[in-house]
Protein backbone atom coordinates (compact mmCIF):
# COMPACT_ATOMS: atom_id res chain seq x y z
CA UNK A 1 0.00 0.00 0.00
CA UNK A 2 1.64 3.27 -0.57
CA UNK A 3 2.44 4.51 2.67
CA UNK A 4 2.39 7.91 2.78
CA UNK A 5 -1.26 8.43 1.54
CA UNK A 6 -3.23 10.93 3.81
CA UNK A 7 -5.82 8.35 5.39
CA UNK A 8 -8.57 11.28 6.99
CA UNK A 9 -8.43 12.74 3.35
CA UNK A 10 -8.62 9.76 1.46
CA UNK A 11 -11.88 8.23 3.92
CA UNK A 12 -13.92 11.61 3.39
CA UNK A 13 -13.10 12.59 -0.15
CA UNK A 14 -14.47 8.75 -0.82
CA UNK A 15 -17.18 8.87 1.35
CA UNK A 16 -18.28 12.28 0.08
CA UNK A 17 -18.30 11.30 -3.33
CA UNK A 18 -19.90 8.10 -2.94
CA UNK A 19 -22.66 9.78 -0.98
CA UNK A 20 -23.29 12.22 -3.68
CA UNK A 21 -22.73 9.72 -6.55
CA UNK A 22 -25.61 7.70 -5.07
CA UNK A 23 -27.97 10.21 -4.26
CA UNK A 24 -27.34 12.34 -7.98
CA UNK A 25 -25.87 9.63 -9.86
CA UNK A 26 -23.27 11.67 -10.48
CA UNK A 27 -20.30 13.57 -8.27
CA UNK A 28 -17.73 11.10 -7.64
CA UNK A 29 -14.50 12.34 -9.56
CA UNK A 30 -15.95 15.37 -9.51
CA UNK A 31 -15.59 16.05 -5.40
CA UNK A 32 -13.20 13.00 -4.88
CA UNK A 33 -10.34 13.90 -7.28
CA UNK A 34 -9.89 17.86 -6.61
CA UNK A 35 -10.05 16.87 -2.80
CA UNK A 36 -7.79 14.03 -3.12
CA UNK A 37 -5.75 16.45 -5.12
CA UNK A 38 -5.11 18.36 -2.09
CA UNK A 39 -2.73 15.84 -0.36
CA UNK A 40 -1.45 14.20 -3.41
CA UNK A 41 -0.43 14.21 -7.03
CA UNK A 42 -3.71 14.36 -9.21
CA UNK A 43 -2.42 11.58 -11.23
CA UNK A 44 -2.34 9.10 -8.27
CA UNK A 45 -5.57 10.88 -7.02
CA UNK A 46 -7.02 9.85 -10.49
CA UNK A 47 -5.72 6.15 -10.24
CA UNK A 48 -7.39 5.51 -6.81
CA UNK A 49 -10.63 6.17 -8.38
CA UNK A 50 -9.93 3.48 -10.53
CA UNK A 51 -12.06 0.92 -9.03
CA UNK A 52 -14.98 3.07 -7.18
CA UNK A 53 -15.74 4.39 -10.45
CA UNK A 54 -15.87 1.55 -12.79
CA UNK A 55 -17.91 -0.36 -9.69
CA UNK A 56 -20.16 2.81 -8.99
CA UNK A 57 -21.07 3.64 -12.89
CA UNK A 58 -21.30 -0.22 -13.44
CA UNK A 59 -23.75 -0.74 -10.35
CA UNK A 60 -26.23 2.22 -11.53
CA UNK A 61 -26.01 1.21 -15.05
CA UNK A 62 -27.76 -2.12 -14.64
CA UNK A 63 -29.53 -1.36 -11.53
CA UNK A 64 -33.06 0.57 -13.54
CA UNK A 65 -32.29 -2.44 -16.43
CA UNK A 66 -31.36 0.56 -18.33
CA UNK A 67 -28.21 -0.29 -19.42
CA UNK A 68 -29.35 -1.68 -23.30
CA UNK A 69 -31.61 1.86 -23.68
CA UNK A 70 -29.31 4.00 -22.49
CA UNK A 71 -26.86 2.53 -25.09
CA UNK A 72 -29.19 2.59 -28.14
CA UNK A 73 -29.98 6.20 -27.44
CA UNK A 74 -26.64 7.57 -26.06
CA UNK A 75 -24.33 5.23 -28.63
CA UNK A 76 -23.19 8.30 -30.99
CA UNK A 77 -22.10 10.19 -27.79
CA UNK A 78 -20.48 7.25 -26.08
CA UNK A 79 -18.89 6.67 -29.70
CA UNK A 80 -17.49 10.09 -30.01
CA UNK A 81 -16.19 10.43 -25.91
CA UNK A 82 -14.32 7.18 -26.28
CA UNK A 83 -12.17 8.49 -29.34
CA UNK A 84 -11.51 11.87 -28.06
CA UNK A 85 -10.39 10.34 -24.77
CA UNK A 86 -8.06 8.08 -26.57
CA UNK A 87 -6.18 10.76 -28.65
CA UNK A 88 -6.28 12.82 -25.69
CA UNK A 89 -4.99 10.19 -22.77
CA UNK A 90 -1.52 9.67 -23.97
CA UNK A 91 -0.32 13.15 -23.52
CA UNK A 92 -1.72 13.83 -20.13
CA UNK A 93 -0.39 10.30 -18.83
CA UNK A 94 3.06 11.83 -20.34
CA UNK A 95 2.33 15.55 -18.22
CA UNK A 96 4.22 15.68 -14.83
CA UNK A 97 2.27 16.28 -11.78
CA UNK A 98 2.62 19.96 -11.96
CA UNK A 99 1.39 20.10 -15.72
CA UNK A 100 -0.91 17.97 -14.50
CA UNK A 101 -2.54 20.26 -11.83
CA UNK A 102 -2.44 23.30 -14.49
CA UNK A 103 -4.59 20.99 -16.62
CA UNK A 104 -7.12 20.18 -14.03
CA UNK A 105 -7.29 23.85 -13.23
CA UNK A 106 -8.44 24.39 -16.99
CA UNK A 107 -10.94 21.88 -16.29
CA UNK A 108 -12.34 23.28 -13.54
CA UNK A 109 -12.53 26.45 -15.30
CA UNK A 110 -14.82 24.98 -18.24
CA UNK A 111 -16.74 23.04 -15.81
CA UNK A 112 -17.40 26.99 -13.84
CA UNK A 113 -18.63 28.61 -17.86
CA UNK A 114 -20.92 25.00 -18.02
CA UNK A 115 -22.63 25.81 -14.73
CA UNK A 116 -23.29 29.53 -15.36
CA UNK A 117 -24.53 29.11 -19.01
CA UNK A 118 -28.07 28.55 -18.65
CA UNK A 119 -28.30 25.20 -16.93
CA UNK A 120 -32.54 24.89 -18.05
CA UNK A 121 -31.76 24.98 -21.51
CA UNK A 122 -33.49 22.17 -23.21
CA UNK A 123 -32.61 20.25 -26.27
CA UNK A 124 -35.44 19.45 -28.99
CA UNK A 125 -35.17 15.26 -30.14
CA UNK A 126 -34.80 16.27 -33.30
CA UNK A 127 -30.96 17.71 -32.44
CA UNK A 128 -30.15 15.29 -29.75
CA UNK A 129 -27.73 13.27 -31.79
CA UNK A 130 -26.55 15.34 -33.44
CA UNK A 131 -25.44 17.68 -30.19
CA UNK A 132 -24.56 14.47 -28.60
CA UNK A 133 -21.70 13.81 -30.85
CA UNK A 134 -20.53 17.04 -29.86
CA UNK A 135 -20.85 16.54 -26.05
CA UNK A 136 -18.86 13.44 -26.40
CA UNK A 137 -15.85 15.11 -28.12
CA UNK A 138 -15.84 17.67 -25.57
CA UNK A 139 -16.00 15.50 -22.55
CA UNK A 140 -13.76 13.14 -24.32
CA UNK A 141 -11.31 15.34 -24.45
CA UNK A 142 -11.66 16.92 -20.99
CA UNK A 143 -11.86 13.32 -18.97
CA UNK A 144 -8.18 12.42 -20.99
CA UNK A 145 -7.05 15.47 -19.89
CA UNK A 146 -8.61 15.53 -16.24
CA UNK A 147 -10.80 12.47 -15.88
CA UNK A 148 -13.70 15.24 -15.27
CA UNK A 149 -16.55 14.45 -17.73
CA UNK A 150 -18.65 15.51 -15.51
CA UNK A 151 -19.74 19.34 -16.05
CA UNK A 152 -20.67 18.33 -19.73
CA UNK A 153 -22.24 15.12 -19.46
CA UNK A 154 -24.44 16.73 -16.59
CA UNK A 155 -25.44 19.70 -18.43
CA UNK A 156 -26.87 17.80 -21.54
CA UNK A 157 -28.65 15.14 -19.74
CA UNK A 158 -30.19 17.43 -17.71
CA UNK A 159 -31.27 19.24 -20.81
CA UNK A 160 -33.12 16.84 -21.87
CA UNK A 161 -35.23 16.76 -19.06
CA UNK A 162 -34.74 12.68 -18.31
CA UNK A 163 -36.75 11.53 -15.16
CA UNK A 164 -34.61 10.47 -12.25
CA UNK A 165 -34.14 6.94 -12.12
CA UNK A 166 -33.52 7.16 -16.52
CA UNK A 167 -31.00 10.74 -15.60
CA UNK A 168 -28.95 8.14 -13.19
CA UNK A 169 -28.85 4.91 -14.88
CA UNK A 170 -27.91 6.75 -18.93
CA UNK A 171 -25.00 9.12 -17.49
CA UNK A 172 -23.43 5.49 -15.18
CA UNK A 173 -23.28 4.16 -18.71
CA UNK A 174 -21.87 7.41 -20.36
CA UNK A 175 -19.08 7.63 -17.03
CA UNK A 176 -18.41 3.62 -17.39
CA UNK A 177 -17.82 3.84 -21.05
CA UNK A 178 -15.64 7.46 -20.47
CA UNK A 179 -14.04 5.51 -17.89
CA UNK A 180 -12.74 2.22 -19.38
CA UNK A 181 -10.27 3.79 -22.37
CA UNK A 182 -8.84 6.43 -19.60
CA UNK A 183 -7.86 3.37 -17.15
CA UNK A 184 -7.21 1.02 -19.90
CA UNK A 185 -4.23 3.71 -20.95
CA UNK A 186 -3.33 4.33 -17.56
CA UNK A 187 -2.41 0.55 -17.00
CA UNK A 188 -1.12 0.39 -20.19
CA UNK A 189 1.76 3.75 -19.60
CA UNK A 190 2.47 2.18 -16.21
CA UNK A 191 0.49 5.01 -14.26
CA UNK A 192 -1.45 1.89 -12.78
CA UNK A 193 0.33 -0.87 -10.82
CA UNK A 194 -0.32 -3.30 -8.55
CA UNK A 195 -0.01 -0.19 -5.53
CA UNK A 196 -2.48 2.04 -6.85
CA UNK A 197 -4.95 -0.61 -7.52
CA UNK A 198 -4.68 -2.15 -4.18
CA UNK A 199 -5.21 1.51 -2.91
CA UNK A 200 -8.34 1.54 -5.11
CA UNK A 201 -9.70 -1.59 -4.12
CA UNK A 202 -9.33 -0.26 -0.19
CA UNK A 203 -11.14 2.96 -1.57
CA UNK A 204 -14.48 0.61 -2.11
CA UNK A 205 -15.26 0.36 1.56
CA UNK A 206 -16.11 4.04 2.23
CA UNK A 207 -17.15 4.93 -1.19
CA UNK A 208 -19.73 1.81 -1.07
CA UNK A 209 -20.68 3.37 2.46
CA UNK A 210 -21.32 6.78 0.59
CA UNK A 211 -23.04 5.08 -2.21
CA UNK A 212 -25.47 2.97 -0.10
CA UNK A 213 -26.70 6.08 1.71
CA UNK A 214 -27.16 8.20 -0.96
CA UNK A 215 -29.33 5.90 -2.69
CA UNK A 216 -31.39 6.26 0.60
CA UNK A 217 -31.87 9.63 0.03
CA UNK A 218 -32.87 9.53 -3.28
CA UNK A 219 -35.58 7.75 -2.88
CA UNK A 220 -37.16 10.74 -0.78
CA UNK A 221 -36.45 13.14 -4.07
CA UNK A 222 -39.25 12.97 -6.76
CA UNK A 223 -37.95 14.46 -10.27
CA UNK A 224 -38.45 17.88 -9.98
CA UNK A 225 -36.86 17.86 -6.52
CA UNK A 226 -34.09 15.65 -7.57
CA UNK A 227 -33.35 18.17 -10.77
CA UNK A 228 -33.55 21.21 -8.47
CA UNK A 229 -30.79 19.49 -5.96
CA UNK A 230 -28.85 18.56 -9.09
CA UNK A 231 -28.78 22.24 -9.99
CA UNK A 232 -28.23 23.11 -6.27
CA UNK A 233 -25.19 20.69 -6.38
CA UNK A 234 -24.03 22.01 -9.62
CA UNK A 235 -23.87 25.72 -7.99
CA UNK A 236 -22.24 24.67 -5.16
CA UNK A 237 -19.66 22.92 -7.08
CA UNK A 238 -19.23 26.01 -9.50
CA UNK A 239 -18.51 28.40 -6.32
CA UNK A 240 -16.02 25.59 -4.95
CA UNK A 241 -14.27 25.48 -8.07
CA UNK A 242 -13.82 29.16 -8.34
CA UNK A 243 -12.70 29.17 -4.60
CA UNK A 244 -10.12 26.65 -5.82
C-alpha cells in the first residue's frame, strides 16, 4: 500500500463522493479527485478512483435495467467520448504532476462557464444526436485530460429533461464507457500498478458506504426535486471550483 497516503483525506473525499454519486448519480470524480488532489499528485488521485468508479457507474447502469436503452440512445455520444479520450490520454499520462494540476485547473474552469450558461436549456429530439456527438468530443477530451466528464455530461442530460431513475442509470453508462479507455491507458503507460490498484480496491469500503446512503436519500427526491438538488449541487460545485 503506498504509505504515505493521507488516510482522513482519502476516507472523506471517498465517502463524500460516494454519498453524492448515489444520491445524484453523479459527483464522484468530480468532489473525490480535486479533494484528493489536495494531499497528493492528481495523477495518483485519479488512479485511486480506478475501481470506485468503474464499480459505482457499473452498479447504476444495470440497476433501472437501463443499461441496453441507455446505449441505443446515447451510442453516438459514447462513440465520439471514447475516441476523443483516446487521442487525448496519452499526452496527459506523459504531463508531470505539476502540468498535470495546471490541466485540471483548466478543467475546472470549463466546468465553472458550463454551470453559469443557462443550466434549463433544453434540447429538442430532433438535435439530440446530433449535439450528442458534440458533447462526447468535448468530454472526451476533458476526462483524458482531467478524468472530469462531468460538467458536460451533466449539463446535456439534464437538458433533456430525463426523469430520475432514466437521468442516473444513462449518465453510469456514459461515465463507465468514459471511464474504461482512460484506465485502460493508464495501465497500459504504467500510471497503474499493482499499488495504486490495491489503494483503489481499499477505496471501495467508504465509497460503497457513501453510495449505499445516498441511494437512501434519493428515494425521498421525486424528479423535480431531484433536478432542483442537481442544480443546487451544480452551484455549489461552480462556487467551490472558483474558490479553488
Amino acid at each position: 500500500m503506498i504509505p504515505d497516503l493521507p488516510w482522513l483525506l482519502f476516507a472523506v473525499a471517498l465517502l463524500t463522493g460516494g454519498l453524492v454519486k448515489g444520491a445524484l448519480g453523479v459527483g464522484l470524480p468530480l468532489v473525490a479527485v480535486p479533494l484528493l488532489s489536495l494531499g497528493m499528485p492528481p495523477h495518483l488521485a485519479i488512479a485511486l478512483l480506478v475501481v470506485p468508479v468503474l464499480a459505482s457507474n457499473f452498479w447504476q447502469a444495470v440497476e433501472g435495467g437501463r443499461l441496453v436503452p441507455s446505449l441505443q440512445r446515447f451510442g453516438g455520444l459514447i462513440a465520439a467520448q471514447f475516441l476523443a479520450t483516446v487521442l487525448t490520454v496519452r499526452m496527459t499520462l506523459a504531463l508531470s504532476a505539476s502540468q498535470l494540476s495546471a490541466m485540471l485547473a483548466g478543467a475546472v474552469l470549463l466546468a465553472v462557464a458550463l454551470m453559469a450558461w443557462k443550466p434549463t436549456l433544453q434540447i429538442s429530439a430532433s438535435r439530440e444526436r446530433a449535439v450528442g456527438v458534440g458533447v462526447g468530443l468535448l468530454s472526451g477530451l476533458l476526462g483524458g485530460v482531467s478524468s472530469l466528464t462531468g460538467p458536460v455530461i451533466i449539463t446535456y442530460l439534464m437538458a433533456l429533461r430525463l426523469r430520475r431513475d432514466e437521468f442516473v442509470g444513462s449518465i453510469s453508462i456514459i461515465y463507465l464507457s468514459a471511464a474504461l479507455p482512460l484506465y485502460g491507458a493508464m495501465l497500459l503507460f504504467g500510471r497503474l500498478g499493482p499499488t495504486e490498484l490495491t489503494g483503489s480496491l481499499l477505496a471501495l469500503v467508504p465509497m460503497a458506504a457513501g453510495l449505499l446512503a445516498g441511494k437512501a436519500l434519493r428515494q425521498h427526491l421525486d424528479d423535480n426535486r431531484f433536478r432542483r438538488v442537481l442544480l443546487v449541487f451544480l452551484i455549489v460545485l461552480a462556487i467551490l471550483l472558483l474558490l479553488k
